[in-house]
PDB file of N, CA and C in Angstrom:
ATOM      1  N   UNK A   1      19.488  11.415 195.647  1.00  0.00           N
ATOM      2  CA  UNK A   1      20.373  11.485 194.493  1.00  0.00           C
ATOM      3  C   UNK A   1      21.122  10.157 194.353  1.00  0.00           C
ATOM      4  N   UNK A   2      21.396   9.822 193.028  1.00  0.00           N
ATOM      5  CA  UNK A   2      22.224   8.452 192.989  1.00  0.00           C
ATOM      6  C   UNK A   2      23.478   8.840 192.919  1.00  0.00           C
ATOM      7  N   UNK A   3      24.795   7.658 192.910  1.00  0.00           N
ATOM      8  CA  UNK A   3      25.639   7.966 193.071  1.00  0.00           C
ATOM      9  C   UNK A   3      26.952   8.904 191.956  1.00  0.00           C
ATOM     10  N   UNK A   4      25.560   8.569 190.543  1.00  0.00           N
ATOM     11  CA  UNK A   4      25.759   8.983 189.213  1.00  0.00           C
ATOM     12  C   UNK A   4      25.675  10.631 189.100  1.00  0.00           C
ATOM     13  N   UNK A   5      24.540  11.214 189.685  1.00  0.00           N
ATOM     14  CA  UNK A   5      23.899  12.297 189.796  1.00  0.00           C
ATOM     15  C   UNK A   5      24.746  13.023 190.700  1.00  0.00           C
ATOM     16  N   UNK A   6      25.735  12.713 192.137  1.00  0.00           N
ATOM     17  CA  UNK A   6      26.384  13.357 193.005  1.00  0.00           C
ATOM     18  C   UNK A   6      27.693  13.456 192.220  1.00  0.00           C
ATOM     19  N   UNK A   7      28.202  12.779 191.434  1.00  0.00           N
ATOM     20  CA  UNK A   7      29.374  12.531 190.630  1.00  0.00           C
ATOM     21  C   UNK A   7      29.287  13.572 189.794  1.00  0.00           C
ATOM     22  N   UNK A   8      27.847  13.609 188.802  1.00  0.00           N
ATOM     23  CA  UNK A   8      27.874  14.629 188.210  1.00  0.00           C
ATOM     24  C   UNK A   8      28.084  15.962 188.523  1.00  0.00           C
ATOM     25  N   UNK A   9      27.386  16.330 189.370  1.00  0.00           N
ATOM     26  CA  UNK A   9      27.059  17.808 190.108  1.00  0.00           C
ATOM     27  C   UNK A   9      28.549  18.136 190.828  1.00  0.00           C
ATOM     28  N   UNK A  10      29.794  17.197 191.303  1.00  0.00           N
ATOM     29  CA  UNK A  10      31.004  17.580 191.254  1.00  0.00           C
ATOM     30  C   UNK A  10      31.781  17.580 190.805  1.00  0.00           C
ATOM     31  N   UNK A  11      31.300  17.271 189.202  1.00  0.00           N
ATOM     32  CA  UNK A  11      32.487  17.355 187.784  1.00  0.00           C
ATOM     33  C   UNK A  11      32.106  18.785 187.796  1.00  0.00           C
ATOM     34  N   UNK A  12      30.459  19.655 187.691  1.00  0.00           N
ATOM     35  CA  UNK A  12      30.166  20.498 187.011  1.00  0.00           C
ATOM     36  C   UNK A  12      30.559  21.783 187.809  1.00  0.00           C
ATOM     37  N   UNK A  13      30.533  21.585 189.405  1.00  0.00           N
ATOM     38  CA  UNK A  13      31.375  22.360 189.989  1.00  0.00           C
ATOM     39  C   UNK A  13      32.990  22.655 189.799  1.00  0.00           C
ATOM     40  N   UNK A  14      33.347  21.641 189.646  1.00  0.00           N
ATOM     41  CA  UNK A  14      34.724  21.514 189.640  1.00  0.00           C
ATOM     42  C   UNK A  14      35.407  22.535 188.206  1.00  0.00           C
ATOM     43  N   UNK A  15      34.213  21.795 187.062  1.00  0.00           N
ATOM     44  CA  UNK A  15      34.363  22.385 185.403  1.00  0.00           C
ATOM     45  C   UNK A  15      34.005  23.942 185.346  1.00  0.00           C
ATOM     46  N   UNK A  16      33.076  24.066 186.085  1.00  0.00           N
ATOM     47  CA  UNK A  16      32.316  25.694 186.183  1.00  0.00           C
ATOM     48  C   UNK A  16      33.925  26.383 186.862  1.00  0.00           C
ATOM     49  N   UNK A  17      34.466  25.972 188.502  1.00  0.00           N
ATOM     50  CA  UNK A  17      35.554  26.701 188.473  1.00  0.00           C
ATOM     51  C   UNK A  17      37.041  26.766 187.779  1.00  0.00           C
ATOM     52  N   UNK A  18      37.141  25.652 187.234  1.00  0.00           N
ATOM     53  CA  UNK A  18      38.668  25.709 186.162  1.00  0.00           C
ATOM     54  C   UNK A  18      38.123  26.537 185.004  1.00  0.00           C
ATOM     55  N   UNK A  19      36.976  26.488 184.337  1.00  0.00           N
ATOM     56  CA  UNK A  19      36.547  27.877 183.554  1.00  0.00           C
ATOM     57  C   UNK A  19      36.585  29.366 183.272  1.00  0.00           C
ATOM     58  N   UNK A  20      36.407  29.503 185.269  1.00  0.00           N
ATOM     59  CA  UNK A  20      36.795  30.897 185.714  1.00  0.00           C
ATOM     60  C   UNK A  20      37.926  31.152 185.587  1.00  0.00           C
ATOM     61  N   UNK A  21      38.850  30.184 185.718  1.00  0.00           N
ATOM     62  CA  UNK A  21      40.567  30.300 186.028  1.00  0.00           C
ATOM     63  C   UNK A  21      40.658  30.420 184.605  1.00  0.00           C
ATOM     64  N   UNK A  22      39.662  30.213 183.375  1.00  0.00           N
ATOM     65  CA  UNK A  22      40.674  30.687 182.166  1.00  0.00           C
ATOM     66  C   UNK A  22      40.961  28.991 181.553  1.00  0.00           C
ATOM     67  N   UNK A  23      40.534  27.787 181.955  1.00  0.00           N
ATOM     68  CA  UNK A  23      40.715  26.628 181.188  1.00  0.00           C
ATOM     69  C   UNK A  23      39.883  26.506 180.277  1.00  0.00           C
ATOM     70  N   UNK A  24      39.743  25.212 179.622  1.00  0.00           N
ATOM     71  CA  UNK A  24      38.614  25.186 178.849  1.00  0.00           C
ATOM     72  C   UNK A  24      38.731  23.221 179.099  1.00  0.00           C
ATOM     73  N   UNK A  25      37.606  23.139 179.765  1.00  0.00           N
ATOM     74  CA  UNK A  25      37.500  21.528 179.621  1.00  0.00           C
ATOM     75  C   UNK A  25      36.889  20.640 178.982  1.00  0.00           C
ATOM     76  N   UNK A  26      37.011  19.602 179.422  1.00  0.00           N
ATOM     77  CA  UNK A  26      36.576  18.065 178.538  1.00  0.00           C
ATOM     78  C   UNK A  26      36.279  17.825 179.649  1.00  0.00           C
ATOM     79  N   UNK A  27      34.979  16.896 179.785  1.00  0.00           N
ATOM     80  CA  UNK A  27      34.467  16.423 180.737  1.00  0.00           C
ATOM     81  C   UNK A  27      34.191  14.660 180.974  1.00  0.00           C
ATOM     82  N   UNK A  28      34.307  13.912 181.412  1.00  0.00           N
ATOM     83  CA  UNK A  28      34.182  12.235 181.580  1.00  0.00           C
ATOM     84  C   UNK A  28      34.866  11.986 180.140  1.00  0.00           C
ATOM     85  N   UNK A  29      36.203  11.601 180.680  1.00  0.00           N
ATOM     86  CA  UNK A  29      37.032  11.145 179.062  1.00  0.00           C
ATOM     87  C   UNK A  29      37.057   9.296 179.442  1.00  0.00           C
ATOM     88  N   UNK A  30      36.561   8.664 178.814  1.00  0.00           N
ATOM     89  CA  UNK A  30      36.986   7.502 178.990  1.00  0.00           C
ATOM     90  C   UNK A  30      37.640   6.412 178.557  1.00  0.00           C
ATOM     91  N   UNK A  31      38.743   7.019 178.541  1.00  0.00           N
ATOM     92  CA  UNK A  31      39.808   6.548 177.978  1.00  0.00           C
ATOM     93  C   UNK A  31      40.900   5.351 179.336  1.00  0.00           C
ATOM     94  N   UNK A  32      41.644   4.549 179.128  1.00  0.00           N
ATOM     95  CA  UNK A  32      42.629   3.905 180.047  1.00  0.00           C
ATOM     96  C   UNK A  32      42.426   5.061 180.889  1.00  0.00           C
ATOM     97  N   UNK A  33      42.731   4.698 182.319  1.00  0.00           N
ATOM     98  CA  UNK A  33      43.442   5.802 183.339  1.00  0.00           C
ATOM     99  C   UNK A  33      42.529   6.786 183.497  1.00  0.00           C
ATOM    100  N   UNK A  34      41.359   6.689 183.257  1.00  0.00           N
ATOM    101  CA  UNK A  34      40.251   7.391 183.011  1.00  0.00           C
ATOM    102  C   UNK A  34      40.226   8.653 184.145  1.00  0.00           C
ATOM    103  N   UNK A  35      39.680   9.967 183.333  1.00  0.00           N
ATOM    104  CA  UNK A  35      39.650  11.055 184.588  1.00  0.00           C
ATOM    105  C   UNK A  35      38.525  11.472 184.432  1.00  0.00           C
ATOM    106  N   UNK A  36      37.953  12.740 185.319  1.00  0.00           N
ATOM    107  CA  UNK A  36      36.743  12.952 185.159  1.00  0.00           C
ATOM    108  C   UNK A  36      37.025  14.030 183.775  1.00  0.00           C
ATOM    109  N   UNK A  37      38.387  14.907 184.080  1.00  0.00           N
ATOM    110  CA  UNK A  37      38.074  16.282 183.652  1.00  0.00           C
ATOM    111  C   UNK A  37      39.614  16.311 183.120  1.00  0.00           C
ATOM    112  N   UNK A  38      39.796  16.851 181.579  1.00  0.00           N
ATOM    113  CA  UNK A  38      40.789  17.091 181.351  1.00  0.00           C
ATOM    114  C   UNK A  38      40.417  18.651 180.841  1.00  0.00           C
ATOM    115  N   UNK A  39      41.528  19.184 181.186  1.00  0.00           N
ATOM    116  CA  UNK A  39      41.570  21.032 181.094  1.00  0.00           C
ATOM    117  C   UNK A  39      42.982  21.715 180.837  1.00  0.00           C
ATOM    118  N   UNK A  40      42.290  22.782 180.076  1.00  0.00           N
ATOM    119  CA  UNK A  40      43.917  23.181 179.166  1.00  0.00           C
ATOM    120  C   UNK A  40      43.715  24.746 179.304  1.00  0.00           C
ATOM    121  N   UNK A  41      44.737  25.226 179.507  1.00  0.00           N
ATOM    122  CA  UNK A  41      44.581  26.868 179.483  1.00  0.00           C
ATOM    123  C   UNK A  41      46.051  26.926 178.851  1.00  0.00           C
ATOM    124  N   UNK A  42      45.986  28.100 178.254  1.00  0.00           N
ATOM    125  CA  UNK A  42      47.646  28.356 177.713  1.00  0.00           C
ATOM    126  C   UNK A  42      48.758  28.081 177.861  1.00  0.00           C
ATOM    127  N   UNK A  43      48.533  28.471 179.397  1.00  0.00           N
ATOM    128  CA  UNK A  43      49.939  27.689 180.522  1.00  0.00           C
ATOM    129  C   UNK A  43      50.393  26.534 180.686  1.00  0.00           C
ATOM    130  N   UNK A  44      48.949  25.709 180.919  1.00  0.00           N
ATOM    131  CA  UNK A  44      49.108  24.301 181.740  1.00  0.00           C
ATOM    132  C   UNK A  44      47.766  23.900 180.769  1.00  0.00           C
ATOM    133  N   UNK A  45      48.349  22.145 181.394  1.00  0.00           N
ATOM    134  CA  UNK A  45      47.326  21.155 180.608  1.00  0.00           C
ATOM    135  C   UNK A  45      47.034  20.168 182.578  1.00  0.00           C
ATOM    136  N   UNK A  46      45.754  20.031 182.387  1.00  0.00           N
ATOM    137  CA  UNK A  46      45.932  19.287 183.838  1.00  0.00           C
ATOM    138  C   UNK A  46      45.218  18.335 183.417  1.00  0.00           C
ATOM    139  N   UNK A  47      44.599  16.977 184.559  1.00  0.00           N
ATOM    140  CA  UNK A  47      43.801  15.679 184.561  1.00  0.00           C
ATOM    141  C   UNK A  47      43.371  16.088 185.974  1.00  0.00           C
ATOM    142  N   UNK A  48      41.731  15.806 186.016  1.00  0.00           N
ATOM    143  CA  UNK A  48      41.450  16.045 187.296  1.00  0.00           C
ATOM    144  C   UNK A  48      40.452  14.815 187.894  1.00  0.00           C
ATOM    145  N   UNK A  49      40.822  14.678 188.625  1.00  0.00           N
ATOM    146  CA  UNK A  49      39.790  13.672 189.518  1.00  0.00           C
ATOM    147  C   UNK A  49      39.326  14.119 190.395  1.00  0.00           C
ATOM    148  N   UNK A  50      37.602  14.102 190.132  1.00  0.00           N
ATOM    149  CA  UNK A  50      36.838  14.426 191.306  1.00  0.00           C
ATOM    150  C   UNK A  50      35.578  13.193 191.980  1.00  0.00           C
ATOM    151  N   UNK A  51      36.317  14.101 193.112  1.00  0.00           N
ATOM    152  CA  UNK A  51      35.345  12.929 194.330  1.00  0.00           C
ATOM    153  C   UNK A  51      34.591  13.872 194.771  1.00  0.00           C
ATOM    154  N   UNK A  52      33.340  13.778 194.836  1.00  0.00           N
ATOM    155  CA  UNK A  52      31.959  13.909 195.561  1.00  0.00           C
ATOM    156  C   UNK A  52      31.166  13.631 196.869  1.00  0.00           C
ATOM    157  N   UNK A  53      31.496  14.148 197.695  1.00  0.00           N
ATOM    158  CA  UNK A  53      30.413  13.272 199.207  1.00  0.00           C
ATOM    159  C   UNK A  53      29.113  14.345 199.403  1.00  0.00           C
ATOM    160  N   UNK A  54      28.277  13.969 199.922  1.00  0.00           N
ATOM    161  CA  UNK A  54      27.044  14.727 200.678  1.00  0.00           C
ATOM    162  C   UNK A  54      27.203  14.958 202.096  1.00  0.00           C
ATOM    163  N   UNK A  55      27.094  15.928 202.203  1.00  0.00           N
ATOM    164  CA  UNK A  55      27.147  16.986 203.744  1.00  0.00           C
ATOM    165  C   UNK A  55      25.998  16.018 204.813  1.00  0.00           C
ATOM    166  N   UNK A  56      26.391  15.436 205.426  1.00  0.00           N
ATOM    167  CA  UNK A  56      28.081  15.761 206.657  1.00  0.00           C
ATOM    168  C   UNK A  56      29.115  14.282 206.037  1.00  0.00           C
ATOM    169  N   UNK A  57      29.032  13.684 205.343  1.00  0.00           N
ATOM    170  CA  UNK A  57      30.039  13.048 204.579  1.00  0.00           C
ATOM    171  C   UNK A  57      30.764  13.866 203.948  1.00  0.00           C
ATOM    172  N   UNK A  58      32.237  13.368 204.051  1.00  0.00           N
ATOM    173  CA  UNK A  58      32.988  13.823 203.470  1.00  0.00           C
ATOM    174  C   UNK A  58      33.358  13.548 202.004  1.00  0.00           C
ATOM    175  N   UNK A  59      34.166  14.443 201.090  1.00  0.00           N
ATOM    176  CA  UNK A  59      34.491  13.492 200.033  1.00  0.00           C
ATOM    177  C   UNK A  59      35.519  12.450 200.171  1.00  0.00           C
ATOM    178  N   UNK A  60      35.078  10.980 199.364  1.00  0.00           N
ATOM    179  CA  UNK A  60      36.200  10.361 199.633  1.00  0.00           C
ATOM    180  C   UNK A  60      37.539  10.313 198.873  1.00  0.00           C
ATOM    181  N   UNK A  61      38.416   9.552 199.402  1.00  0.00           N
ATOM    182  CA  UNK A  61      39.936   9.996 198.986  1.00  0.00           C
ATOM    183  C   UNK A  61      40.389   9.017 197.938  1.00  0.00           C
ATOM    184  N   UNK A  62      41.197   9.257 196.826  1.00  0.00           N
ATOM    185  CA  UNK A  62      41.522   8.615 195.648  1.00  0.00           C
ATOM    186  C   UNK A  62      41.959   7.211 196.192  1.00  0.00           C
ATOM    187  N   UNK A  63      41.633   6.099 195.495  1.00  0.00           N
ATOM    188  CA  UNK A  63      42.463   4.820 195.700  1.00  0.00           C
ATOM    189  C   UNK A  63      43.943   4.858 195.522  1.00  0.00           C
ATOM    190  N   UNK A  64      44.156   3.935 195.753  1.00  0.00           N
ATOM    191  CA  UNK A  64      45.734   3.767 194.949  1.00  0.00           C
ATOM    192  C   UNK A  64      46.261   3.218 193.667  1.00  0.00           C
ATOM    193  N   UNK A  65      44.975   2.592 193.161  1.00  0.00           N
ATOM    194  CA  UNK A  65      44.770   2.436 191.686  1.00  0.00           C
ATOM    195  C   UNK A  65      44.350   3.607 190.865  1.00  0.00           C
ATOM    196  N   UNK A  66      43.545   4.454 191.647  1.00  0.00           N
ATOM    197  CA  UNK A  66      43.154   5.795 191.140  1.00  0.00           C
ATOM    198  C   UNK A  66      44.175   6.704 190.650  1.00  0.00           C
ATOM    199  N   UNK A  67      44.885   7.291 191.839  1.00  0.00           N
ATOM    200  CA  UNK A  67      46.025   7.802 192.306  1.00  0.00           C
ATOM    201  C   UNK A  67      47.246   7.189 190.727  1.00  0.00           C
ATOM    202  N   UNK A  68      47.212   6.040 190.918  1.00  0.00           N
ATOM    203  CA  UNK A  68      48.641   5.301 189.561  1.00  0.00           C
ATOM    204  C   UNK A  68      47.688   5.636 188.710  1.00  0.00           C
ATOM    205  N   UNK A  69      46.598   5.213 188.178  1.00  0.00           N
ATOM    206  CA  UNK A  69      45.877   5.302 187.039  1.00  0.00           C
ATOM    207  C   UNK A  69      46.137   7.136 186.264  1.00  0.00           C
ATOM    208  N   UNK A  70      45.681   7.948 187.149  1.00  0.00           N
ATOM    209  CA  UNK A  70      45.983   9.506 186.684  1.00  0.00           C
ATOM    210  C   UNK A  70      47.503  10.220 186.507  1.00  0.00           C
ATOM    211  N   UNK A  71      48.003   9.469 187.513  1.00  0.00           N
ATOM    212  CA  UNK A  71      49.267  10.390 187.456  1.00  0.00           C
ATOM    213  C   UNK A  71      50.246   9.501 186.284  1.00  0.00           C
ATOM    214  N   UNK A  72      50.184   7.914 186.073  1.00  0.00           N
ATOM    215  CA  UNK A  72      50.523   7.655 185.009  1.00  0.00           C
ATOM    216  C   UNK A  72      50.305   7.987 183.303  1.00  0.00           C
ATOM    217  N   UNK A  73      48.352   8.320 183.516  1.00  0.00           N
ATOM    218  CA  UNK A  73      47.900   8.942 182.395  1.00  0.00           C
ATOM    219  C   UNK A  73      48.324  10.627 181.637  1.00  0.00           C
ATOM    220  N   UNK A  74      48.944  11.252 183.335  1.00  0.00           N
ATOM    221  CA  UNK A  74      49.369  12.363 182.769  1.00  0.00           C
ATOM    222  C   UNK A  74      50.334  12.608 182.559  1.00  0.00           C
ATOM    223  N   UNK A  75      51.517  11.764 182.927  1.00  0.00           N
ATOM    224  CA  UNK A  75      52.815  11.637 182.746  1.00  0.00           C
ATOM    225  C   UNK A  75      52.823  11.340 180.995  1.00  0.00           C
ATOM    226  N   UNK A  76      52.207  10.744 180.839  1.00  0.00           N
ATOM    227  CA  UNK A  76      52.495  10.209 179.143  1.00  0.00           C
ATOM    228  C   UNK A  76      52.082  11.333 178.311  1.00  0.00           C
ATOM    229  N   UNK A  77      51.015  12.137 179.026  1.00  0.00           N
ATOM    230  CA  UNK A  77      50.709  13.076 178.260  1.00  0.00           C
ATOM    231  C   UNK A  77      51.558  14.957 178.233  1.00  0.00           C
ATOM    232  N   UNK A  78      52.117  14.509 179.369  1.00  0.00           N
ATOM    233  CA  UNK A  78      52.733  16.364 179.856  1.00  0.00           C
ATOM    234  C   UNK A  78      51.915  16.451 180.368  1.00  0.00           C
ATOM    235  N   UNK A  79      50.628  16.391 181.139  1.00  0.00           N
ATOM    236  CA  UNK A  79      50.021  17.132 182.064  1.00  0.00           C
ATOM    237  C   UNK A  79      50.256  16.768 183.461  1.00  0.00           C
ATOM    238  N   UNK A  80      49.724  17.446 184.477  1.00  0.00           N
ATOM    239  CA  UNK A  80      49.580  17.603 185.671  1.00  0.00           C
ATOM    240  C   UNK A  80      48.550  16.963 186.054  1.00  0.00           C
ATOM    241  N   UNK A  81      48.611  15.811 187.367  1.00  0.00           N
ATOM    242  CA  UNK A  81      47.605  15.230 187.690  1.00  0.00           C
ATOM    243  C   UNK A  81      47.129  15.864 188.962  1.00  0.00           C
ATOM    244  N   UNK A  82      46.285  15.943 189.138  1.00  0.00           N
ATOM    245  CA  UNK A  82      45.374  16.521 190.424  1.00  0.00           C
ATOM    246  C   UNK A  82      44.036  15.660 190.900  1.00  0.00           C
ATOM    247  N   UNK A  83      43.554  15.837 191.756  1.00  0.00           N
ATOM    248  CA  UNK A  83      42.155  15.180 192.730  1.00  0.00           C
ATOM    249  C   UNK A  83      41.810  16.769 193.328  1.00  0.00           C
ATOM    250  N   UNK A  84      40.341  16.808 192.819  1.00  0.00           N
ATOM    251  CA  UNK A  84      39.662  18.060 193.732  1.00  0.00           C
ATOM    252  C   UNK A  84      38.089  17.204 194.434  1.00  0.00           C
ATOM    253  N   UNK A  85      38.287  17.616 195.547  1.00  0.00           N
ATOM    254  CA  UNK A  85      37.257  17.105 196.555  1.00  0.00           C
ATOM    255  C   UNK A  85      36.138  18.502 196.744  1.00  0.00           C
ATOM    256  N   UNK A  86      34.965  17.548 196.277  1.00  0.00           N
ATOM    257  CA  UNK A  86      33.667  18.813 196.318  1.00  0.00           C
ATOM    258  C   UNK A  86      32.615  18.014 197.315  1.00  0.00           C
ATOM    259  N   UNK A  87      32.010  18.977 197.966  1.00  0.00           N
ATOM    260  CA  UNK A  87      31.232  18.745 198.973  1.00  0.00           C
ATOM    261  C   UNK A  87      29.821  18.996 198.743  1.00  0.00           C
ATOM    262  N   UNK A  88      29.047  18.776 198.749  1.00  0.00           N
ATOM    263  CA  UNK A  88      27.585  19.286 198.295  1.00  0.00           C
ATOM    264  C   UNK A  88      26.397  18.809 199.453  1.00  0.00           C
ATOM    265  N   UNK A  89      25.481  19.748 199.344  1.00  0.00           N
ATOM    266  CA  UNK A  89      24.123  19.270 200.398  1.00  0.00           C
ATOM    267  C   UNK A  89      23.358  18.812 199.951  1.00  0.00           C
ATOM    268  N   UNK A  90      22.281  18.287 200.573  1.00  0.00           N
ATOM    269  CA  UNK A  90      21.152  17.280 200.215  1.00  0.00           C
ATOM    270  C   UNK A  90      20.310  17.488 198.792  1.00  0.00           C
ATOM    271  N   UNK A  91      20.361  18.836 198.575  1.00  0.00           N
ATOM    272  CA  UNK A  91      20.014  19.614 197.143  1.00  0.00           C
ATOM    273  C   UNK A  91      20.492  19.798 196.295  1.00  0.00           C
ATOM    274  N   UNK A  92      21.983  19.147 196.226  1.00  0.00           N
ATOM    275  CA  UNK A  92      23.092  19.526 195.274  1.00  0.00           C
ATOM    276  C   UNK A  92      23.763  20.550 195.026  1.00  0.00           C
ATOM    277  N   UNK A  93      23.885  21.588 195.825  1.00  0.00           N
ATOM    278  CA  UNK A  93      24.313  22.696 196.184  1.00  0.00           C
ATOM    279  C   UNK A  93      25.749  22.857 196.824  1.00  0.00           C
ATOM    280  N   UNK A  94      26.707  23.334 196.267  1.00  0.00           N
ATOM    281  CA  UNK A  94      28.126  23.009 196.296  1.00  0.00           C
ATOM    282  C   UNK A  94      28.397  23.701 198.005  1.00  0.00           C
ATOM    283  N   UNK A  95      29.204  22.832 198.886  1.00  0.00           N
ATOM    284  CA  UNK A  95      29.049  22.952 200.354  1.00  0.00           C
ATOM    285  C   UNK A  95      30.813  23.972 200.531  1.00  0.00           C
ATOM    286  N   UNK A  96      30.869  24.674 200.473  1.00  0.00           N
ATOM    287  CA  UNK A  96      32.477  24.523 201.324  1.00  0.00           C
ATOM    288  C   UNK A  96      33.326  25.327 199.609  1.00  0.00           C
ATOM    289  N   UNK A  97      34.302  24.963 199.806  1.00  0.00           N
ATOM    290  CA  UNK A  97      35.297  25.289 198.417  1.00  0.00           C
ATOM    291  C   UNK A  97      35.701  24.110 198.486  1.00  0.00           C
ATOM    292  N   UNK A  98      36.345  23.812 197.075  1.00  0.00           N
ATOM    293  CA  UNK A  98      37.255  22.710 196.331  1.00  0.00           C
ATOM    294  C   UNK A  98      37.837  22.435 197.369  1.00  0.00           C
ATOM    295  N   UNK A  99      39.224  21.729 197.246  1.00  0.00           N
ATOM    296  CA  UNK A  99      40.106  21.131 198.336  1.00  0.00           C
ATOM    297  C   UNK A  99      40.501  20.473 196.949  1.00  0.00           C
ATOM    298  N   UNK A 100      41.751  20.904 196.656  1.00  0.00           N
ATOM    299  CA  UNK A 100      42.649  20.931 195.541  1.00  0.00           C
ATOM    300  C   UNK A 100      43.871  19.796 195.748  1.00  0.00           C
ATOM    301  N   UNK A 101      44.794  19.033 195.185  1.00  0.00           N
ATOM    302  CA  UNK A 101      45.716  18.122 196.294  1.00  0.00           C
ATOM    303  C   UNK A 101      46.424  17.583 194.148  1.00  0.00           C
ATOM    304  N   UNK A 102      47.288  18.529 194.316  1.00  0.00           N
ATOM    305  CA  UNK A 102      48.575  17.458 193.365  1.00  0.00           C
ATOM    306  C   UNK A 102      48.880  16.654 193.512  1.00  0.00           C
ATOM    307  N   UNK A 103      48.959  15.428 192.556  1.00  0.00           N
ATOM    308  CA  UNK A 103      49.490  14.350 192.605  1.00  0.00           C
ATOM    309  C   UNK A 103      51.057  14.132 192.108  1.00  0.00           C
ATOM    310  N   UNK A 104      51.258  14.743 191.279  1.00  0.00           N
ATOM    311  CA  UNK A 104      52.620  14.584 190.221  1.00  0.00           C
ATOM    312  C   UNK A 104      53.438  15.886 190.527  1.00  0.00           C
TER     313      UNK A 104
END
């Protein structure tokens, strides 16, 4: 898998479960401050950044440009910034649960 294709397959995990919870998302917005996933449910509006690794790698952890880039992008907007870490196996097959981590 390329590094495009592992990226993908942990937006679509990530999008498949904020769905269940009742959001409704946007997926690769590329806009400044760029996120993978912006999602809105009645309640809340969030920005999500997801990182991707392959089993026995872990996912890796937001930069610190990452990290300012989202939580500044959601500050301007009212939303909530977040990073969810998805794990997947050699088949693309989602490994483990999310691992969820607020930023703001």
């Amino acid at each position: 898998m390329t590094p495009a294709e592992i990226g993908n397959l942990g937006e679509r995990y990530v999008t498949k479960w904020l769905e269940s919870k009742g959001y409704s998302c946007y997926r690769n917005t590329q806009q400044p401050g760029s996120t993978d996933i912006e999602a809105r449910s009645s309640s809340k509006n969030i920005l999500v950044q997801v990182k991707t690794g392959v089993a026995p790698s872990v996912p890796p952890t937001l930069s610190g440009d990452e990290k300012r880039n989202i939580s500044s992008r959601a500050s301007r907007l009212g939303y909530e910034a977040w990073t969810a870490q998805v794990q997947i196996d050699n088949r693309g097959n989602q490994a483990g649960d999310i691992a969820w981590s607020k930023l703001n």
